[in-house]
N, C-alpha and C. Protein backbone atom coordinates (compact mmCIF):
# COMPACT_ATOMS: atom_id res chain seq x y z
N UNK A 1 11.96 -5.31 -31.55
CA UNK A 1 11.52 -6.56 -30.97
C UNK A 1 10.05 -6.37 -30.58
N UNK A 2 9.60 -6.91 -31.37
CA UNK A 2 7.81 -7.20 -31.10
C UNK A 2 7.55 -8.09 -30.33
N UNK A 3 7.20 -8.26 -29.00
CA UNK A 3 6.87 -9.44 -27.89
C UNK A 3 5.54 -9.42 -27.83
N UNK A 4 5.19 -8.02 -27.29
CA UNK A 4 3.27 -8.14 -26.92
C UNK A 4 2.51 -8.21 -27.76
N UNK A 5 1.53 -8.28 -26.99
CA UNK A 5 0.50 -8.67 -27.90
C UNK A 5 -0.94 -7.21 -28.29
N UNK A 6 -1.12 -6.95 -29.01
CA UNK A 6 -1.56 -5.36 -29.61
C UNK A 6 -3.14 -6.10 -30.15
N UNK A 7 -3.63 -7.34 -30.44
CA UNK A 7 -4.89 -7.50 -30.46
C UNK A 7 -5.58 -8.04 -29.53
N UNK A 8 -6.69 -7.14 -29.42
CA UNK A 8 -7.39 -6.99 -27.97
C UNK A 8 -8.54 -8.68 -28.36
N UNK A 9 -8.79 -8.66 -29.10
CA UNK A 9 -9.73 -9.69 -29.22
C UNK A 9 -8.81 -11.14 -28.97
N UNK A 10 -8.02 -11.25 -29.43
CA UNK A 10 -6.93 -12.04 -28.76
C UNK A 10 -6.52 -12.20 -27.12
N UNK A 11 -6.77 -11.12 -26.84
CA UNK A 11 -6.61 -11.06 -25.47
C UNK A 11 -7.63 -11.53 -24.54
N UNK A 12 -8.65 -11.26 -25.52
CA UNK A 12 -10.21 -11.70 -24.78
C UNK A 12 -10.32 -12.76 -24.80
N UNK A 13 -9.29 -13.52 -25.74
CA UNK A 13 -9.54 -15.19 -25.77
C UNK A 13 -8.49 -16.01 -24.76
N UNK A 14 -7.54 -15.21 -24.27
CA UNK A 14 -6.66 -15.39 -23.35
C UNK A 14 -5.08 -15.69 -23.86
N UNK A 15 -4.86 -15.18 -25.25
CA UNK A 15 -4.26 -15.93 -26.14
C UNK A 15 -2.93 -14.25 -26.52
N UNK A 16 -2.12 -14.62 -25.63
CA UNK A 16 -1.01 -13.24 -26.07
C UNK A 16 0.81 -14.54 -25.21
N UNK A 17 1.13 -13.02 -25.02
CA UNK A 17 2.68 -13.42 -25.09
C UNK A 17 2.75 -13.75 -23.68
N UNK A 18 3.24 -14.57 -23.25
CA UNK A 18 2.87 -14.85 -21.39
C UNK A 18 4.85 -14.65 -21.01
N UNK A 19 5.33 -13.50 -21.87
CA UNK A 19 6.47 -13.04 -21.08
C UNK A 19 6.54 -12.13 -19.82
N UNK A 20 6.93 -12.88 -18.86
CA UNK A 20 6.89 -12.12 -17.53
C UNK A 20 7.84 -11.95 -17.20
N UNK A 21 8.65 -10.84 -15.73
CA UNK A 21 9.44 -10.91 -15.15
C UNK A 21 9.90 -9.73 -14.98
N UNK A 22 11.59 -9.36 -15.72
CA UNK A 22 12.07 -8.60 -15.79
C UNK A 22 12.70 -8.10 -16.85
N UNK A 23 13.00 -6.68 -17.48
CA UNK A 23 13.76 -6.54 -18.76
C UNK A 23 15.14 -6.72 -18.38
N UNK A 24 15.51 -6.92 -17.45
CA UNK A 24 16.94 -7.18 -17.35
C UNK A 24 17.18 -8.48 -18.55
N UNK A 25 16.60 -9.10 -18.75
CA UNK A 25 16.63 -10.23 -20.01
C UNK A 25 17.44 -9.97 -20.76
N UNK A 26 16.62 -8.38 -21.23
CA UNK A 26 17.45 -7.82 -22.59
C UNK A 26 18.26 -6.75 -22.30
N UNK A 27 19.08 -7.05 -21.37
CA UNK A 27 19.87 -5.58 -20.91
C UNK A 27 20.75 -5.55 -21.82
N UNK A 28 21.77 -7.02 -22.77
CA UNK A 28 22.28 -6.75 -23.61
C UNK A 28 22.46 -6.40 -24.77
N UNK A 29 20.98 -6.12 -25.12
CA UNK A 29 20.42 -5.61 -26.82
C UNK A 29 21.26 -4.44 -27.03
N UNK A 30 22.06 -3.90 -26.58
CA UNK A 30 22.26 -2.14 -26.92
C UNK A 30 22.11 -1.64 -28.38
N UNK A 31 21.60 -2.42 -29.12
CA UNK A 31 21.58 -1.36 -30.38
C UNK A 31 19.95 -2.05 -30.69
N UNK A 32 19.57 -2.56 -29.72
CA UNK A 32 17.68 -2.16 -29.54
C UNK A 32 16.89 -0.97 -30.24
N UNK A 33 16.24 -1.13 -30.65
CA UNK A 33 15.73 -0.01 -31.60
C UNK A 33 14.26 0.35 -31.14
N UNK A 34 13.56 -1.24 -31.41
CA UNK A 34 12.25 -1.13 -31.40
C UNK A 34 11.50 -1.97 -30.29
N UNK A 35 10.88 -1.62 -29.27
CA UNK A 35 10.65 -3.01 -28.42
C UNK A 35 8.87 -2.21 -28.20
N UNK A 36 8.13 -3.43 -28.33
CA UNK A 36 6.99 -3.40 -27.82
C UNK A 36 6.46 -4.47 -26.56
N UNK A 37 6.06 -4.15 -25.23
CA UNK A 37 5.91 -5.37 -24.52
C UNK A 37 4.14 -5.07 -24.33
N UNK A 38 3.79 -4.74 -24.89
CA UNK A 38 2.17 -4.63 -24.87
C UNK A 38 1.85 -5.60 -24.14
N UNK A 39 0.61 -5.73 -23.36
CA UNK A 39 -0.14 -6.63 -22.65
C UNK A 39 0.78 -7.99 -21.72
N UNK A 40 2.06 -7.92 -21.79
CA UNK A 40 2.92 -8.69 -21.32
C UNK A 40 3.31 -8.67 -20.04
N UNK A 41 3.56 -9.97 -19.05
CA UNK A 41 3.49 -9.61 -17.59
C UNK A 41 5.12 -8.99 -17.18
N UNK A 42 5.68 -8.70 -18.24
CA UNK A 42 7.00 -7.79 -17.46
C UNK A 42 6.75 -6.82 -16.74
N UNK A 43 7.02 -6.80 -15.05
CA UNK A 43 7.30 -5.65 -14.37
C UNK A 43 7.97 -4.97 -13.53
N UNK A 44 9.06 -5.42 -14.39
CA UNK A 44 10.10 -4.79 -13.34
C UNK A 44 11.50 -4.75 -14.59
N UNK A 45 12.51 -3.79 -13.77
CA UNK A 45 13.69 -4.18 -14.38
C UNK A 45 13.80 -2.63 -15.55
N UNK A 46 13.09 -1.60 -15.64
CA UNK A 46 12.89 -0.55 -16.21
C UNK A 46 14.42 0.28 -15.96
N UNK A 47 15.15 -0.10 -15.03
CA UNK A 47 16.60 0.41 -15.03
C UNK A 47 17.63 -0.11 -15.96
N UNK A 48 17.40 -1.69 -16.68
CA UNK A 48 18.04 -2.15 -17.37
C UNK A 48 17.60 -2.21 -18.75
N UNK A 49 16.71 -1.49 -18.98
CA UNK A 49 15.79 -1.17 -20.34
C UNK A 49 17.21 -0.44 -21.55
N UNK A 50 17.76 -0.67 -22.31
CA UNK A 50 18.96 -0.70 -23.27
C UNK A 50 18.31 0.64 -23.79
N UNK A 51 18.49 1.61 -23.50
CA UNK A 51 17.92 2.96 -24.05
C UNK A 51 18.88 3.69 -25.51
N UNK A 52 19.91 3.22 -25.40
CA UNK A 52 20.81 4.10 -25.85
C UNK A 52 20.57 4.53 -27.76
N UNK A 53 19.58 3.52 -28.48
CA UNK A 53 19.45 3.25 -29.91
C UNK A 53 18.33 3.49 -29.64
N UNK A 54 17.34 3.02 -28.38
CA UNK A 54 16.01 2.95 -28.89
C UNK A 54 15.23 4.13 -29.27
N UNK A 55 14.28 3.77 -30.15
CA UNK A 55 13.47 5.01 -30.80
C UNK A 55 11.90 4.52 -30.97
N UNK A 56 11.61 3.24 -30.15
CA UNK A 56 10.21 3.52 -30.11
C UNK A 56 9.97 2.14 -29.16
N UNK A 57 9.09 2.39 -28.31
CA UNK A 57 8.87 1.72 -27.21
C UNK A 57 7.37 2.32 -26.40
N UNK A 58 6.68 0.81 -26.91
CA UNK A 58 5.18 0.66 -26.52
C UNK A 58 5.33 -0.44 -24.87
N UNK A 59 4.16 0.09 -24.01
CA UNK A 59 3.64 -0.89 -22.86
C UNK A 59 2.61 -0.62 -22.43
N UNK A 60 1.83 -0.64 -23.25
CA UNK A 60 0.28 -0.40 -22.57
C UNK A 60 -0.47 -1.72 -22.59
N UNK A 61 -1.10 -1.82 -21.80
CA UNK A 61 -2.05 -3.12 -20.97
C UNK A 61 -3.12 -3.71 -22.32
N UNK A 62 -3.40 -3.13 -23.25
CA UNK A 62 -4.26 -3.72 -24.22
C UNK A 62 -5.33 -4.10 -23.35
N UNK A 63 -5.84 -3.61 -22.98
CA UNK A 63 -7.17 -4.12 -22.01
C UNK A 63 -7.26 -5.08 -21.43
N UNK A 64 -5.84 -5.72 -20.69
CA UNK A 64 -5.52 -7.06 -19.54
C UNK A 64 -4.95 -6.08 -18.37
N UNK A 65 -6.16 -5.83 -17.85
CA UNK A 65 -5.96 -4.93 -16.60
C UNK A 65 -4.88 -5.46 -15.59
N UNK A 66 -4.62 -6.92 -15.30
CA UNK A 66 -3.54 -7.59 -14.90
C UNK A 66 -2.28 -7.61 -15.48
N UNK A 67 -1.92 -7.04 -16.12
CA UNK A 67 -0.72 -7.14 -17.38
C UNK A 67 0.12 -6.83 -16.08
N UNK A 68 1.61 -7.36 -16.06
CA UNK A 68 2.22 -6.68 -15.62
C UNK A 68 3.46 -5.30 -15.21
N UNK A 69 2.93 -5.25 -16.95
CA UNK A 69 3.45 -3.81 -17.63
C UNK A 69 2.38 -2.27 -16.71
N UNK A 70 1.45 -2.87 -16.01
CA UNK A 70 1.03 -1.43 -15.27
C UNK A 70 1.75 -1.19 -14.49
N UNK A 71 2.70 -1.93 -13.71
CA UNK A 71 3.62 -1.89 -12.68
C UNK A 71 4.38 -1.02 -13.77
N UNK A 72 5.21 -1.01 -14.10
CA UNK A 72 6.04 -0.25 -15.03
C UNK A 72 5.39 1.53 -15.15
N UNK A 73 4.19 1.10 -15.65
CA UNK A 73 3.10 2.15 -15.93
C UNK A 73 3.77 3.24 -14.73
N UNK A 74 2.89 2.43 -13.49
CA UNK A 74 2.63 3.24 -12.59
C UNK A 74 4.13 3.73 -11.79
N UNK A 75 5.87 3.32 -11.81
CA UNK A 75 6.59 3.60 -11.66
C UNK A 75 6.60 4.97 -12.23
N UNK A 76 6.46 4.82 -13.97
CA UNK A 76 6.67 6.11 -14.35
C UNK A 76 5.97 7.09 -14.15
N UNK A 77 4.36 6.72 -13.71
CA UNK A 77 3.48 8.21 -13.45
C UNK A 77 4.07 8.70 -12.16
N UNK A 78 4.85 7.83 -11.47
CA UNK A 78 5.40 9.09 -9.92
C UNK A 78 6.06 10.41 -10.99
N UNK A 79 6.67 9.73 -11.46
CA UNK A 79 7.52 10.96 -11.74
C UNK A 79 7.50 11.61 -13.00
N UNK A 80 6.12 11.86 -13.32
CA UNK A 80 6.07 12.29 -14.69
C UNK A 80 5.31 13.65 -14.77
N UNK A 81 5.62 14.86 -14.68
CA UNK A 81 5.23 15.99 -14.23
C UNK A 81 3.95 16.40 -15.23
N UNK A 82 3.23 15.29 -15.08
CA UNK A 82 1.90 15.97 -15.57
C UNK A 82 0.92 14.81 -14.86
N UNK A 83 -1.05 15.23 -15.05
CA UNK A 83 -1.58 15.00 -14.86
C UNK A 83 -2.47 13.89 -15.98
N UNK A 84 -2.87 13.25 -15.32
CA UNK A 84 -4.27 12.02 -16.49
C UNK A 84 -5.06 12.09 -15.75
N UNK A 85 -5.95 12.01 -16.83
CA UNK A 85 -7.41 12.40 -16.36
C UNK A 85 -8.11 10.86 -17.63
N UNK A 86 -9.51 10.87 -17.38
CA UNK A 86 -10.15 10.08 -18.57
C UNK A 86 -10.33 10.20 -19.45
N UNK A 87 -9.72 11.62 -20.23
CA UNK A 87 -9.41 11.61 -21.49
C UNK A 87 -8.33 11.21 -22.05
N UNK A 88 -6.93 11.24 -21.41
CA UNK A 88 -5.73 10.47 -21.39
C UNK A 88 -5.16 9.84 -20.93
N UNK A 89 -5.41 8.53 -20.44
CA UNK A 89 -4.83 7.91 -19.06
C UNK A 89 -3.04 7.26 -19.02
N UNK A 90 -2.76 6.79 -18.49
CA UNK A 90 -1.42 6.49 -18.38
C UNK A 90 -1.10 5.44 -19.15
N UNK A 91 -2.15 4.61 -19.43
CA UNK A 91 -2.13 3.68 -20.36
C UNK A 91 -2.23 3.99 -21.89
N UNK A 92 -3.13 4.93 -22.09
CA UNK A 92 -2.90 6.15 -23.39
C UNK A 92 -1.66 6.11 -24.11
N UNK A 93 -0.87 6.98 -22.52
CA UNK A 93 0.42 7.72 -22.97
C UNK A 93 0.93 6.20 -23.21
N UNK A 94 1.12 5.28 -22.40
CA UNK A 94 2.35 4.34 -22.33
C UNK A 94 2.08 3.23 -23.80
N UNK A 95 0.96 3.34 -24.26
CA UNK A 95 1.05 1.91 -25.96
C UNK A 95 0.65 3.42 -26.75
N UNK A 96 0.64 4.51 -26.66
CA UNK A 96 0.75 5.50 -27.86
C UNK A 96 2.19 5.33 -28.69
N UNK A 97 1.58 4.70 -30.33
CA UNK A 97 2.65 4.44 -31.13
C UNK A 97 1.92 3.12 -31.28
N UNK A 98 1.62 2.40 -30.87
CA UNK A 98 0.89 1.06 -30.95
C UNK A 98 0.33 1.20 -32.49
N UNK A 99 -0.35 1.50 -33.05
CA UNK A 99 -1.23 1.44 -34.46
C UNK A 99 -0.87 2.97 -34.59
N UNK A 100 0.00 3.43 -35.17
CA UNK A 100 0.66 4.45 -35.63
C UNK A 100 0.19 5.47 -36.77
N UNK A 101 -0.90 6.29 -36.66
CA UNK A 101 -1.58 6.50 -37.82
C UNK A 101 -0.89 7.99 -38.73
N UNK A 102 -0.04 8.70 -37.35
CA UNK A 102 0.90 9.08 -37.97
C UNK A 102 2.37 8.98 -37.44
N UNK A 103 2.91 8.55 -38.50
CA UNK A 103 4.23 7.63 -37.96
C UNK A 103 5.02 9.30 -37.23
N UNK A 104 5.39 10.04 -37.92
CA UNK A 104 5.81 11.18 -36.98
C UNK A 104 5.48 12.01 -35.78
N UNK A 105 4.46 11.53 -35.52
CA UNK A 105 3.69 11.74 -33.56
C UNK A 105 4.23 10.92 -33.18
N UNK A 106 4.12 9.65 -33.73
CA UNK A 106 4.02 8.44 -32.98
C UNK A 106 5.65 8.44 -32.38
N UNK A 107 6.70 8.55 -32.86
CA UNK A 107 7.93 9.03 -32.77
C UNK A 107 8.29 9.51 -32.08
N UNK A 108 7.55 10.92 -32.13
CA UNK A 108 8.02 12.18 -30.94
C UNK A 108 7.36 11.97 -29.81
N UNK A 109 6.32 10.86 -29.70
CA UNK A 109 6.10 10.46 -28.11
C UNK A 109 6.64 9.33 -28.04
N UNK A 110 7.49 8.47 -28.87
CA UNK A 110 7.72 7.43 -27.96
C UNK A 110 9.57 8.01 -27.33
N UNK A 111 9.68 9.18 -28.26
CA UNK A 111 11.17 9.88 -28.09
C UNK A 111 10.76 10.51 -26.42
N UNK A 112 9.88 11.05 -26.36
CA UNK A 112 9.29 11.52 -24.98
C UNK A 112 8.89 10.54 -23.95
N UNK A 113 8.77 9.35 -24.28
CA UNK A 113 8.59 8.19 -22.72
C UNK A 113 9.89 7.79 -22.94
N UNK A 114 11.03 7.65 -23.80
CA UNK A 114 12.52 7.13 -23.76
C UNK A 114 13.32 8.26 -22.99
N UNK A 115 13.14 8.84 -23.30
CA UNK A 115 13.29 9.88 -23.04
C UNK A 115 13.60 10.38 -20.93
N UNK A 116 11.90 10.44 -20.81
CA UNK A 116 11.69 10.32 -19.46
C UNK A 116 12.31 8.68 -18.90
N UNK A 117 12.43 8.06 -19.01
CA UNK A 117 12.57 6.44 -18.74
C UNK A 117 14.19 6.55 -18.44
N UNK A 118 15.36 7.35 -19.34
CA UNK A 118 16.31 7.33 -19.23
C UNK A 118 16.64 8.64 -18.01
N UNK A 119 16.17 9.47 -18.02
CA UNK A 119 15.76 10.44 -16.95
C UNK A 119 15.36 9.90 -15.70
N UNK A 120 14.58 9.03 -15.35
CA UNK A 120 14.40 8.12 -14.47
C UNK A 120 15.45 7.18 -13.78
N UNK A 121 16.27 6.91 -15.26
CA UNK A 121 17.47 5.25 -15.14
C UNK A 121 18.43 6.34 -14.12
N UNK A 122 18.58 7.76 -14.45
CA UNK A 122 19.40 8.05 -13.78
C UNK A 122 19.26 8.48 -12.66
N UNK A 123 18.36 8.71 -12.32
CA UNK A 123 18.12 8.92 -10.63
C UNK A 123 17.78 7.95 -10.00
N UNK A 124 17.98 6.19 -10.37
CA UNK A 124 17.55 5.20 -10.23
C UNK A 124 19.12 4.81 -9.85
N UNK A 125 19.56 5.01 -10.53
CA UNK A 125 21.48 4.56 -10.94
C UNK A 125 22.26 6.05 -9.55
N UNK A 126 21.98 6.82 -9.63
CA UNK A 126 22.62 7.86 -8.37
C UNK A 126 21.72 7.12 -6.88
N UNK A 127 20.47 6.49 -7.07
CA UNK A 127 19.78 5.99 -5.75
C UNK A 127 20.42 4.75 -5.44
N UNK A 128 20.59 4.33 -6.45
CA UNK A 128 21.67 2.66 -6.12
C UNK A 128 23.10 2.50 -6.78
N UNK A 129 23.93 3.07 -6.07
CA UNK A 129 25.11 2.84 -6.66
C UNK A 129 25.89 1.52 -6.38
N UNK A 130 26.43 1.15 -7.38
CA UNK A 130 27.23 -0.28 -7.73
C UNK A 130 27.92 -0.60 -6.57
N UNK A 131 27.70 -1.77 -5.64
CA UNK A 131 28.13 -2.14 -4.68
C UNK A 131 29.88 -2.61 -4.69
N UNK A 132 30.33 -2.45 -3.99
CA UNK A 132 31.86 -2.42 -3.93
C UNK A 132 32.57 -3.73 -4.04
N UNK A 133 33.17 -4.18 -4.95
CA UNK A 133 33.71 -5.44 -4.88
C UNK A 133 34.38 -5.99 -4.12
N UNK A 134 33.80 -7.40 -3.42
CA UNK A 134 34.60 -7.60 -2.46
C UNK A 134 35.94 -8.87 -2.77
N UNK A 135 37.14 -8.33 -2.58
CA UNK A 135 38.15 -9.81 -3.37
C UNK A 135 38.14 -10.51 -1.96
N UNK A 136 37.83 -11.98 -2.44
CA UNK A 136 38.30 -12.81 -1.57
C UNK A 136 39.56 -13.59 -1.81
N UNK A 137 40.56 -13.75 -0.99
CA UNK A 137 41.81 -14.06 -1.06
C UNK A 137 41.67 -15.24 -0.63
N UNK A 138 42.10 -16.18 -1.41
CA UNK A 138 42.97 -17.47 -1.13
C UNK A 138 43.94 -17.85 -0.53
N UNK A 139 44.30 -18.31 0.39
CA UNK A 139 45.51 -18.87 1.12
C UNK A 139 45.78 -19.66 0.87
């Protein structure tokens, strides 16, 4: 699923995908493969992201510093046991795979942010466990 938008000159004209919110949207894709939300204001909802098929997954800001995919961004740099600097920034790592020049890098890092993301879902899923159903009885 291709949503965002990946040309920057497009962007400069103000002219991309104005999907915002949450991925809970697509929590029911499970055999999701491919999702790109480039430059798109989704930011939130990274616990309901359908991981289980996917094998390549772009969110980098395309140069709309407002996107609301940095929120996302910046969830995952808490917990991502390395450092960015201005040679690689978080936005780098997160639309690397975007224009794919070799399709087998491009792969093994987007296998490495799915990767971490589902690593995340689960200490996200042990921090909030499923609230207890309450039956209400009829008389």
């Amino acid at each position: 699923m291709f949503i965002g938008t990946n040309d920057r000159q497009r962007i400069e004209q103000d002219i991309y995908n104005r999907w915002t919110g949450s991925l809970e949207k697509i929590s029911n894709l499970v055999n999701l493969q491919h999702l790109d939300i480039n430059a798109t204001d989704v930011f939130t909802g990274l616990e309901h992201l359908p991981t289980r098929k996917l094998v390549h997954f772009t969110f980098g800001i395309m140069g709309r510093e407002k996107a609301g995919v940095k929120r996302l961004q910046n969830k995952l740099k808490r917990v991502l046991n390395r450092t960015f600097d201005k040679v690689e920034t978080i936005d780098d790592w997160a639309a690397e795979g975007t224009f794919p020049t070799d399709v087998q890098r491009s792969f093994a890092k987007s296998e490495e942010k799915i990767n971490l993301i589902r690593q995340w879902q689960g200490k996200w899923k042990e921090e909030h466990p499923p609230q207890a159903q309450i039956e209400v009885w009829k008389h």
